[in-house]
C-alpha atoms as a PDB file:
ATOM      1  CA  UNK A   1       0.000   0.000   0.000  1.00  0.00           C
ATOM      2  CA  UNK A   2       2.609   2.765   0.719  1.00  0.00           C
ATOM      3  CA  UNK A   3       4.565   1.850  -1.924  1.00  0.00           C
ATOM      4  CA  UNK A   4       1.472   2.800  -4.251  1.00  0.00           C
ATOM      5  CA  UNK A   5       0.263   5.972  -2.799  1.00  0.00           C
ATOM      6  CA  UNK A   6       4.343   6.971  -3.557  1.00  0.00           C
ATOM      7  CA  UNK A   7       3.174   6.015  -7.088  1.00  0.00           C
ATOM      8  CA  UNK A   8       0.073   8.225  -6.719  1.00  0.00           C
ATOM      9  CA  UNK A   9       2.431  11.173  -5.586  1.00  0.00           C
ATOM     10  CA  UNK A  10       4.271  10.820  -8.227  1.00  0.00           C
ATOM     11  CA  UNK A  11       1.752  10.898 -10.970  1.00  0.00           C
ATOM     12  CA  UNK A  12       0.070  13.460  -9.810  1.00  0.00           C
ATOM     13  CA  UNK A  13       3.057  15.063  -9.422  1.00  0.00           C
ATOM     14  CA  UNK A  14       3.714  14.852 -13.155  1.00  0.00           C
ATOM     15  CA  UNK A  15      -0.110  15.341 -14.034  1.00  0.00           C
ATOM     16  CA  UNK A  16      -1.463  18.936 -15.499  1.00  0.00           C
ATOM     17  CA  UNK A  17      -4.531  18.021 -16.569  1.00  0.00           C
ATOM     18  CA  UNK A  18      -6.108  16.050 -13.714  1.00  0.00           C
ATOM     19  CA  UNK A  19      -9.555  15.048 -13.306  1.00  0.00           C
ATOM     20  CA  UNK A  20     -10.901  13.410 -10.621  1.00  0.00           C
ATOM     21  CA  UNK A  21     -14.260  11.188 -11.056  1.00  0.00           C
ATOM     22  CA  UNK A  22     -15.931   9.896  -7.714  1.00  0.00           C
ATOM     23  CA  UNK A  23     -18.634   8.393  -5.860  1.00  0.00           C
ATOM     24  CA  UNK A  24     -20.480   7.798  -2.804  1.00  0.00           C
ATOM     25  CA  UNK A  25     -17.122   6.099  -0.691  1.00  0.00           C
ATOM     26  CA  UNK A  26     -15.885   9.592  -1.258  1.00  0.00           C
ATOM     27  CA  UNK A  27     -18.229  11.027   1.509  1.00  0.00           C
ATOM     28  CA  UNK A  28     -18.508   7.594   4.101  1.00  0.00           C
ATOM     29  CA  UNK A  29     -15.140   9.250   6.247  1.00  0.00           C
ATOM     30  CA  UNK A  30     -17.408  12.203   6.510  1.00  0.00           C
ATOM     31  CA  UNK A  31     -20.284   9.997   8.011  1.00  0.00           C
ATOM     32  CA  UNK A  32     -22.303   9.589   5.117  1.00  0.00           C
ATOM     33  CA  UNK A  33     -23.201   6.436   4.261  1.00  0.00           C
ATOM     34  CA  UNK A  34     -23.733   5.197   0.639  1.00  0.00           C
ATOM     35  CA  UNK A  35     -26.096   3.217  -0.708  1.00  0.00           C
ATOM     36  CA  UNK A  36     -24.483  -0.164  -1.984  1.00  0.00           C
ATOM     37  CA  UNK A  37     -22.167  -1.444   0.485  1.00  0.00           C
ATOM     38  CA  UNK A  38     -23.039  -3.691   3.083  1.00  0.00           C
ATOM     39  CA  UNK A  39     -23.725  -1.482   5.432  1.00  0.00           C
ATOM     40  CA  UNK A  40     -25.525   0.933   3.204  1.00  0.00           C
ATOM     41  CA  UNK A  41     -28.907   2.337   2.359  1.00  0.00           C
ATOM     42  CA  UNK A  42     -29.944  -0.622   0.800  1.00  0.00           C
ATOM     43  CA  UNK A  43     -28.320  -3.342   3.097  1.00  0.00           C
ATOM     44  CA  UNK A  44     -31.430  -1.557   5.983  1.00  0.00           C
ATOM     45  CA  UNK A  45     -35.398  -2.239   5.397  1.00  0.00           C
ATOM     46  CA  UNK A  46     -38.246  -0.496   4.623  1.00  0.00           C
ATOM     47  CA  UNK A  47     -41.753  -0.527   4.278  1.00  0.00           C
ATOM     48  CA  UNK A  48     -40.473  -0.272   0.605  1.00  0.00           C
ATOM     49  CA  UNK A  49     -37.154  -0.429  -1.057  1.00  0.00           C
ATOM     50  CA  UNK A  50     -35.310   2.787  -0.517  1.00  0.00           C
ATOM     51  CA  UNK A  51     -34.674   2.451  -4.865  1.00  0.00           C
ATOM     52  CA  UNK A  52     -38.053   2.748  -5.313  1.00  0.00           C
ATOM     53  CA  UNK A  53     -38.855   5.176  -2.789  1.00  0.00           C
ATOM     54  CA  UNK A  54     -36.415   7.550  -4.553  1.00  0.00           C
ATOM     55  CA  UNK A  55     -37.624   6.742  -7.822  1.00  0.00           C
ATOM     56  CA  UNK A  56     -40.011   9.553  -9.950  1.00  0.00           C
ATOM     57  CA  UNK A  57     -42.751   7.161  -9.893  1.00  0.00           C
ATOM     58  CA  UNK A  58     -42.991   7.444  -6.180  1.00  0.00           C
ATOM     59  CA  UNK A  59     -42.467  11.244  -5.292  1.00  0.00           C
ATOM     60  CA  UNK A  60     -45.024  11.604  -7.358  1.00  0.00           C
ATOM     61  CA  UNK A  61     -47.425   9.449  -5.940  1.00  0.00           C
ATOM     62  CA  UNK A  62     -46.784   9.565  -2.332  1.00  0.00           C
ATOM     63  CA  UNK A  63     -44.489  13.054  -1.321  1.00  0.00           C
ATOM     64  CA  UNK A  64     -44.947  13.016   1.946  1.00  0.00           C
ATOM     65  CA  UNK A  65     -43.213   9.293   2.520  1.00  0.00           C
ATOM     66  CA  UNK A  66     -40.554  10.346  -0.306  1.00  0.00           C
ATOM     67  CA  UNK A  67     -39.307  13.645   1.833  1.00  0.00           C
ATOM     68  CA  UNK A  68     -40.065  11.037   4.967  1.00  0.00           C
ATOM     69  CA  UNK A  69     -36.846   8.995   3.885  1.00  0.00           C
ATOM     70  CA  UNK A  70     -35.141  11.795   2.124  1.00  0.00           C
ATOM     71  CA  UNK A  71     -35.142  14.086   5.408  1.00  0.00           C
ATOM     72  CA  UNK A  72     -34.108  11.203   7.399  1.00  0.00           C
ATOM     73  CA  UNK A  73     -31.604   9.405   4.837  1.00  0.00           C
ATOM     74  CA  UNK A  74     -29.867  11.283   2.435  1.00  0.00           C
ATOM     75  CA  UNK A  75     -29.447  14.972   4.086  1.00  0.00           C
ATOM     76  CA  UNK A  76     -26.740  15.733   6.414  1.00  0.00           C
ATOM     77  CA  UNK A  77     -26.508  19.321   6.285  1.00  0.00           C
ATOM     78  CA  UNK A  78     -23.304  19.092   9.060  1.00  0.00           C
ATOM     79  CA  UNK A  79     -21.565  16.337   7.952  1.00  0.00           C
ATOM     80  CA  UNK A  80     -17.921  18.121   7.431  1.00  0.00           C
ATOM     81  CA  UNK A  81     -16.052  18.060   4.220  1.00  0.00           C
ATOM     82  CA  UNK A  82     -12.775  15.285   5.159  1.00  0.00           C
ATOM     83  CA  UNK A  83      -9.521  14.754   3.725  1.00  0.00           C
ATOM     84  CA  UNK A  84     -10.240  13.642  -0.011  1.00  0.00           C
ATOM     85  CA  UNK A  85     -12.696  16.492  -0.244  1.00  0.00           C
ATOM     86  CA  UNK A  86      -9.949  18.984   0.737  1.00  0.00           C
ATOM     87  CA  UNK A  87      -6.957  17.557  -0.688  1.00  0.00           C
ATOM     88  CA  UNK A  88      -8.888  17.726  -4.176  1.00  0.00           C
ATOM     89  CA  UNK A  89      -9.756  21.033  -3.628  1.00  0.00           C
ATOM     90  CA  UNK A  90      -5.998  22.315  -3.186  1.00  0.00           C
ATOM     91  CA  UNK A  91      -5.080  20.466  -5.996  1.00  0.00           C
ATOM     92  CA  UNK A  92      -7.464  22.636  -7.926  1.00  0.00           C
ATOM     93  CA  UNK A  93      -6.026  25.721  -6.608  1.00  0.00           C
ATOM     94  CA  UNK A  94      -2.744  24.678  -7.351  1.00  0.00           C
ATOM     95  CA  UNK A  95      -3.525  24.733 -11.020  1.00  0.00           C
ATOM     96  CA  UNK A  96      -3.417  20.875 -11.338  1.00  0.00           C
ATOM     97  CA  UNK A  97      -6.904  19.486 -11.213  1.00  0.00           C
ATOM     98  CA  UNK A  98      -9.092  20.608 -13.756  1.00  0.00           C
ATOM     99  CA  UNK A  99     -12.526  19.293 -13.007  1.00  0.00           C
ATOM    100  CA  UNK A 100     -14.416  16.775 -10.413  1.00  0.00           C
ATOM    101  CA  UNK A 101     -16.850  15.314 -11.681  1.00  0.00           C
ATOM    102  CA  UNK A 102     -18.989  13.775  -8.762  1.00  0.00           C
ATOM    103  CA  UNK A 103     -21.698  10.852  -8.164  1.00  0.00           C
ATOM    104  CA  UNK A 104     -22.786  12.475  -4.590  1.00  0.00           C
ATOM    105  CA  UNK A 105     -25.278  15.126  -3.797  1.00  0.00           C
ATOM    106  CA  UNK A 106     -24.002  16.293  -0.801  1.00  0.00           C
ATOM    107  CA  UNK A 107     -22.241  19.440  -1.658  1.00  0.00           C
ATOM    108  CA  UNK A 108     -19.087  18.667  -0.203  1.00  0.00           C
ATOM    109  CA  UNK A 109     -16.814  19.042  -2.513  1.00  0.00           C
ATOM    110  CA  UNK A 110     -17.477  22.652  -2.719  1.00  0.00           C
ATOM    111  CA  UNK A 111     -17.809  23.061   1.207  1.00  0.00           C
ATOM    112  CA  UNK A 112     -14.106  22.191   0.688  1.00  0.00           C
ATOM    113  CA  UNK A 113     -13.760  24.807  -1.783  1.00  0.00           C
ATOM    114  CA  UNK A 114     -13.474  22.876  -5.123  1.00  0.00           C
ATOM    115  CA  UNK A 115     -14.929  25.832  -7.839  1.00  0.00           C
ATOM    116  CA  UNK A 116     -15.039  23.363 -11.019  1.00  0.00           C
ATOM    117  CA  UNK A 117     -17.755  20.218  -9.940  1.00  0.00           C
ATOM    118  CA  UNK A 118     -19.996  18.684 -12.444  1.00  0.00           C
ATOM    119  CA  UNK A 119     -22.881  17.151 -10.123  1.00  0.00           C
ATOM    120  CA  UNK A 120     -24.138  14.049 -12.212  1.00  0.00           C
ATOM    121  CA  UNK A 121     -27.308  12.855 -10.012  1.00  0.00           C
ATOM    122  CA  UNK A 122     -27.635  17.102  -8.515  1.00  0.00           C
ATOM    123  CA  UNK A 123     -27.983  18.515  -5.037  1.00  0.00           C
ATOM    124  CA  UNK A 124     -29.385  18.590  -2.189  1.00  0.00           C
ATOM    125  CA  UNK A 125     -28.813  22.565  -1.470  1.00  0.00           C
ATOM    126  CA  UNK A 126     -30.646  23.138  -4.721  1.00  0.00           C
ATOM    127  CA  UNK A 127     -34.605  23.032  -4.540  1.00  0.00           C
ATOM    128  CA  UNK A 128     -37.408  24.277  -7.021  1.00  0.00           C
ATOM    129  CA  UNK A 129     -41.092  24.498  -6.884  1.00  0.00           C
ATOM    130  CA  UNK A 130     -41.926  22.220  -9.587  1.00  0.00           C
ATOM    131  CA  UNK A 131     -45.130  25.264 -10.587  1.00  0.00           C
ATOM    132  CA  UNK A 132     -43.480  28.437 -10.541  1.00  0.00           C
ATOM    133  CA  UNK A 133     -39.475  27.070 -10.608  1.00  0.00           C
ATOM    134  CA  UNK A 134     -39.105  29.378  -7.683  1.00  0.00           C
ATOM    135  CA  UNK A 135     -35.630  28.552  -5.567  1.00  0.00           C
ATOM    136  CA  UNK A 136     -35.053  26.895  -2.190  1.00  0.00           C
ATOM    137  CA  UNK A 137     -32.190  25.841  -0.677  1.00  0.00           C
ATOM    138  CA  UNK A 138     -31.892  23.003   2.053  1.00  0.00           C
ATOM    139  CA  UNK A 139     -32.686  25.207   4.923  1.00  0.00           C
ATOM    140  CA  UNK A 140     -35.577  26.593   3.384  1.00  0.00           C
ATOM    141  CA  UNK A 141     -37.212  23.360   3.286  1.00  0.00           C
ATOM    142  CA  UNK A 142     -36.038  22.135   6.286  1.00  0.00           C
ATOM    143  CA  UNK A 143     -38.718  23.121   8.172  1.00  0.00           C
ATOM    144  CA  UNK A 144     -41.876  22.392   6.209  1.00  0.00           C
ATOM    145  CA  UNK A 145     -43.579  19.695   6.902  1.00  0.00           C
ATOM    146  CA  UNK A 146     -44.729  16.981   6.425  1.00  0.00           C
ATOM    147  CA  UNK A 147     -43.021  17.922   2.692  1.00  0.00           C
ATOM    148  CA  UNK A 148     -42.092  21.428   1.134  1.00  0.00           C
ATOM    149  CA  UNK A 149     -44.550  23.398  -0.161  1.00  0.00           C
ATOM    150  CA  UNK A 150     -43.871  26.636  -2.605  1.00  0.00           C
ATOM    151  CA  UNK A 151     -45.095  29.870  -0.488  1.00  0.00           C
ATOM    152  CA  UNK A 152     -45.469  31.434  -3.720  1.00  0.00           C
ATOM    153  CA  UNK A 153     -47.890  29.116  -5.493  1.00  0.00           C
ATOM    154  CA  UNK A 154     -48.583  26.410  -3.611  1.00  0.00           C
ATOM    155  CA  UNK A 155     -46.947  23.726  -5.844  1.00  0.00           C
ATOM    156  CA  UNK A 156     -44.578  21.025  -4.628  1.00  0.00           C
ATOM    157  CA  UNK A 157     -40.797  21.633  -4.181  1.00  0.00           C
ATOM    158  CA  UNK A 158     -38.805  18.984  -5.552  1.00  0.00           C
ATOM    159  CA  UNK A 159     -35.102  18.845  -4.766  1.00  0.00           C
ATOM    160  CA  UNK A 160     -32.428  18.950  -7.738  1.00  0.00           C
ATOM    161  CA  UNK A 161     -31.408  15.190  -7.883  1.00  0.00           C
ATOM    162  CA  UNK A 162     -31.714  12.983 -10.106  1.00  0.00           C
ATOM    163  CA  UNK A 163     -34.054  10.421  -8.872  1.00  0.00           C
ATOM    164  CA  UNK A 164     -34.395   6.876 -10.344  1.00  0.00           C
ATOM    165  CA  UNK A 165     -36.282   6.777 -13.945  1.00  0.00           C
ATOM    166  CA  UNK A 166     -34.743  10.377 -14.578  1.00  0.00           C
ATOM    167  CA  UNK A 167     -31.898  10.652 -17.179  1.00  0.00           C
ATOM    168  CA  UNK A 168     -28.843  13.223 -15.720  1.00  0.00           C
ATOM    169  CA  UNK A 169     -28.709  16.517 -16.876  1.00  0.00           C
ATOM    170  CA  UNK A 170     -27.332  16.617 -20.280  1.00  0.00           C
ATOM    171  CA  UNK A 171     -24.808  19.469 -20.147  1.00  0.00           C
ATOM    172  CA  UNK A 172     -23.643  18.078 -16.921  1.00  0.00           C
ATOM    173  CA  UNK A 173     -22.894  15.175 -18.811  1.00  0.00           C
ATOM    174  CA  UNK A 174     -21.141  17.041 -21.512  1.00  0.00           C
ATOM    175  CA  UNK A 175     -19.003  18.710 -19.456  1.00  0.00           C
ATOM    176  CA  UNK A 176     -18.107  15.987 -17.365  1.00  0.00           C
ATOM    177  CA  UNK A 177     -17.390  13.702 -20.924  1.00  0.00           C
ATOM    178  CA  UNK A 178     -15.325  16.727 -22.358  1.00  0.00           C
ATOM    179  CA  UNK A 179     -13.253  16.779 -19.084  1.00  0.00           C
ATOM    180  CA  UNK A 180     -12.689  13.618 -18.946  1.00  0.00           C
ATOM    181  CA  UNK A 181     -11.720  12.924 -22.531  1.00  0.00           C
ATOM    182  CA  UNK A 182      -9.051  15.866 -22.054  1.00  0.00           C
ATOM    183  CA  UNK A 183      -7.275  14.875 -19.266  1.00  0.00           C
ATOM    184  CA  UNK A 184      -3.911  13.573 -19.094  1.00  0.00           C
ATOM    185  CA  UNK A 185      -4.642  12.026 -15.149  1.00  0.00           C
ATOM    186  CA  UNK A 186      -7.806  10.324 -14.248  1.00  0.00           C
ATOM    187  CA  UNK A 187      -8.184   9.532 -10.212  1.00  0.00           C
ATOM    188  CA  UNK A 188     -11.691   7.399  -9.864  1.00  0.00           C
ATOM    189  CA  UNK A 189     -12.688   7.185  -6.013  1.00  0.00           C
ATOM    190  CA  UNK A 190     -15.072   5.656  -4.239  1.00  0.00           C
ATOM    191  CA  UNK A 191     -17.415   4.486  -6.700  1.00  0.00           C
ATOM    192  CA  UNK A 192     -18.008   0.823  -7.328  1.00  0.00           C
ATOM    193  CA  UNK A 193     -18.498   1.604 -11.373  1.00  0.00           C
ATOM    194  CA  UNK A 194     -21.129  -0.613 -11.531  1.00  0.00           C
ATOM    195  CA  UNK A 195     -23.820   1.975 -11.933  1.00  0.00           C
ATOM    196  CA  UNK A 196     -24.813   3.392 -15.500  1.00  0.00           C
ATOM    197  CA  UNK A 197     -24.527   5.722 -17.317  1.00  0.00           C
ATOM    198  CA  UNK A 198     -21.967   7.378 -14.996  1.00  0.00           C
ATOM    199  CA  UNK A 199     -19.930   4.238 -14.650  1.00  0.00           C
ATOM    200  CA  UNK A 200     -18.815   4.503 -18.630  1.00  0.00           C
ATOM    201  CA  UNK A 201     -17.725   7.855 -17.786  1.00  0.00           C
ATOM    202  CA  UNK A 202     -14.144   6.181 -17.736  1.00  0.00           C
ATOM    203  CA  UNK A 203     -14.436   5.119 -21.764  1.00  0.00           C
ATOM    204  CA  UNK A 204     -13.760   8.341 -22.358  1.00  0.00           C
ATOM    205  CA  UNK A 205     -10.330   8.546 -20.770  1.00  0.00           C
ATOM    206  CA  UNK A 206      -7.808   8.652 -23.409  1.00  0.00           C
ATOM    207  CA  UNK A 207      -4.727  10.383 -21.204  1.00  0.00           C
ATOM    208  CA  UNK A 208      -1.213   8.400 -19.795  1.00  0.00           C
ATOM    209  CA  UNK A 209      -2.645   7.384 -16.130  1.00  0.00           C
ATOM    210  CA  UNK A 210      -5.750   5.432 -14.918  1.00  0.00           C
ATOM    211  CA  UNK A 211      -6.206   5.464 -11.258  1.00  0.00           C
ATOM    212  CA  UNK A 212      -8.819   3.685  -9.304  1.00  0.00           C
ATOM    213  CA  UNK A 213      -8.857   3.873  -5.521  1.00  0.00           C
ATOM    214  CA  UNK A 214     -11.453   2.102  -3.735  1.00  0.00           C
ATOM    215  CA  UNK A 215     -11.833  -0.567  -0.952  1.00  0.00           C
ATOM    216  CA  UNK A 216     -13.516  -2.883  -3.130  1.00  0.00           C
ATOM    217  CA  UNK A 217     -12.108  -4.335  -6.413  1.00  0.00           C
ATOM    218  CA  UNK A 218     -14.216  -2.980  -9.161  1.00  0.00           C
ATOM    219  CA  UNK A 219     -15.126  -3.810 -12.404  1.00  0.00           C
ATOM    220  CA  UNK A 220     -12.719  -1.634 -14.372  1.00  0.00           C
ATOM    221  CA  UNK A 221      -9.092  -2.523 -12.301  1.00  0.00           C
ATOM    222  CA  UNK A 222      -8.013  -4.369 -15.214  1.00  0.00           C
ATOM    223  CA  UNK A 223      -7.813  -1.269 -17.350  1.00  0.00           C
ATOM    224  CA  UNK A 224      -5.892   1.392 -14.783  1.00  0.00           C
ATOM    225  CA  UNK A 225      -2.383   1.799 -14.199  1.00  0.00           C
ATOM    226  CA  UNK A 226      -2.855   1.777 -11.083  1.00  0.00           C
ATOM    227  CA  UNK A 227      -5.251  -0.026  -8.222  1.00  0.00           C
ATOM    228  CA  UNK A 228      -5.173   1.215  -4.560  1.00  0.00           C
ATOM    229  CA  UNK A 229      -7.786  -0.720  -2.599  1.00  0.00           C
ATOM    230  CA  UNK A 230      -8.161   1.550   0.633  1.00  0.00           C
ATOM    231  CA  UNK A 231     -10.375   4.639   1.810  1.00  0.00           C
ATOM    232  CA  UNK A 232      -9.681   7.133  -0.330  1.00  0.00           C
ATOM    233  CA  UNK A 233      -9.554  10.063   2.450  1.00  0.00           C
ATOM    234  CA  UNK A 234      -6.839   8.301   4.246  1.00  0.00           C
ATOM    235  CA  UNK A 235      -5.144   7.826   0.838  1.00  0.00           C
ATOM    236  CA  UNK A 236      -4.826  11.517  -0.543  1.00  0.00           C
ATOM    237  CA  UNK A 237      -4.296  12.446   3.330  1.00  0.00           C
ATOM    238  CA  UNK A 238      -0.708  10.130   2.881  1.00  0.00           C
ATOM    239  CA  UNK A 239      -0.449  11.801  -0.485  1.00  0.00           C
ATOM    240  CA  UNK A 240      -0.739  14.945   0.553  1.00  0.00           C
ATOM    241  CA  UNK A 241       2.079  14.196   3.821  1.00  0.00           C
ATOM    242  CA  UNK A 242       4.759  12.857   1.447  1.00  0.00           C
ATOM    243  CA  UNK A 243       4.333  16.414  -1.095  1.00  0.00           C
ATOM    244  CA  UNK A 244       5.031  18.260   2.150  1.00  0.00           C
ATOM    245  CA  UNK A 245       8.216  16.049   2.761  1.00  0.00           C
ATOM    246  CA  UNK A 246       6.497  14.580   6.154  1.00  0.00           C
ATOM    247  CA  UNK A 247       6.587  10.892   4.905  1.00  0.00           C
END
């Protein structure tokens, strides 16, 4: 293991054009769990599955037990941005990365202070009444119960993520494709790139280095230059020690 996050220094060391592509193991060390692992959203049980209770079909038909899971699930508006979240975003601001492009909703990576995020399934700090598109963030909706209600119009507020039977936003997808296809350094974290169409993000890659850091083997090792299999906070945290010369 340390002898590959030296590895990982040192390409990103000789990277300019790094993009980094990640998913939900990106925000666990930050106490949000994700939804395929063992001990994730799905591994728990509900009156139905949580996939179809975050599906369209079902906010539509039953809002107040779709913001019932969502409030209690997938928001943690103080869950702190950790160590892959804030080594990314200094590796923007030191003119190396180029672009994250992001599986989570959480708005972390840019409580970190990354400026360049393409959100594939949206956000949770984005809201819009789904009558008069007027905006809400989180904490606006907080508060209503027993789910938001527009205080303009009346209609329902619906939060920007992409729920199951929705296709991602299209020039999110662009963007993140374009990125991708110009980098010289891709770093995938945290996602088990078994989910599509975000998973074939990767086909686009066409630059010198491949990483893939996760605690799971997935699908696509075969194809990067390098594999770390270990949590990807503590990873770039080691990463980030032996560029300061502590390691």
């Amino acid at each position: 293991m340390e002898e590959k996050i030296k590895q990982l220094a040192n390409i990103i060391k000789e990277g300019n054009n790094i993009v980094f592509f990640g998913g939900a193991g990106v925000s666990t060390e930050s106490g949000i769990p994700d939804f395929r692992s063992v001990d994730g959203l799905y591994g728990e049980e509900y009156d139905y599955p949580p996939e179809y209770i975050i599906s369209h079909t079902f906010y539509k038909r039953n809002p107040k037990e779709f913001y019932r899971f969502y409030f209690d699930k997938m928001i943690f508006p103080n869950a702190p941005a950790n160590a892959a979240h804030i080594y990314l975003a200094d590796l923007e601001k030191r003119g190396k990365l180029r672009a994250v492009v992001t599986q989570n909703i959480d708005g972390l990576h840019q409580k970190a202070g990354s400026k360049n995020v393409y959100e594939l399934h949206g956000s949770v700090l984005r809201n819009y009444c789904e009558k008069c598109a007027k905006f809400y963030s989180l904490d606006d909706i907080l508060t209503k119960t027993p789910y938001p209600v527009c205080d303009k119009c009346n209609g329902i507020i619906k939060p920007d993520v992409v729920l199951y039977e929705e296709g991602l936003p299209v020039d999110v997808l662009e963007n993140s494709i374009k990125a991708i296809a110009k980098a010289d350094v891709l770093i995938v974290g945290g996602t088990s790139l078994k989910v599509y169409p975000a998973a074939g993000l990767i086909n686009y890659f066409n630059g010198d280095k491949l990483v893939i850091i996760n605690k799971t083997p997935s699908p696509a090792d075969y194809q990067a230059d390098l594999v770390i299999n270990g949590p990807i906070g503590e990873v770039f945290k080691t990463v980030s020690q032996i560029e300061k010369g502590e390691l």
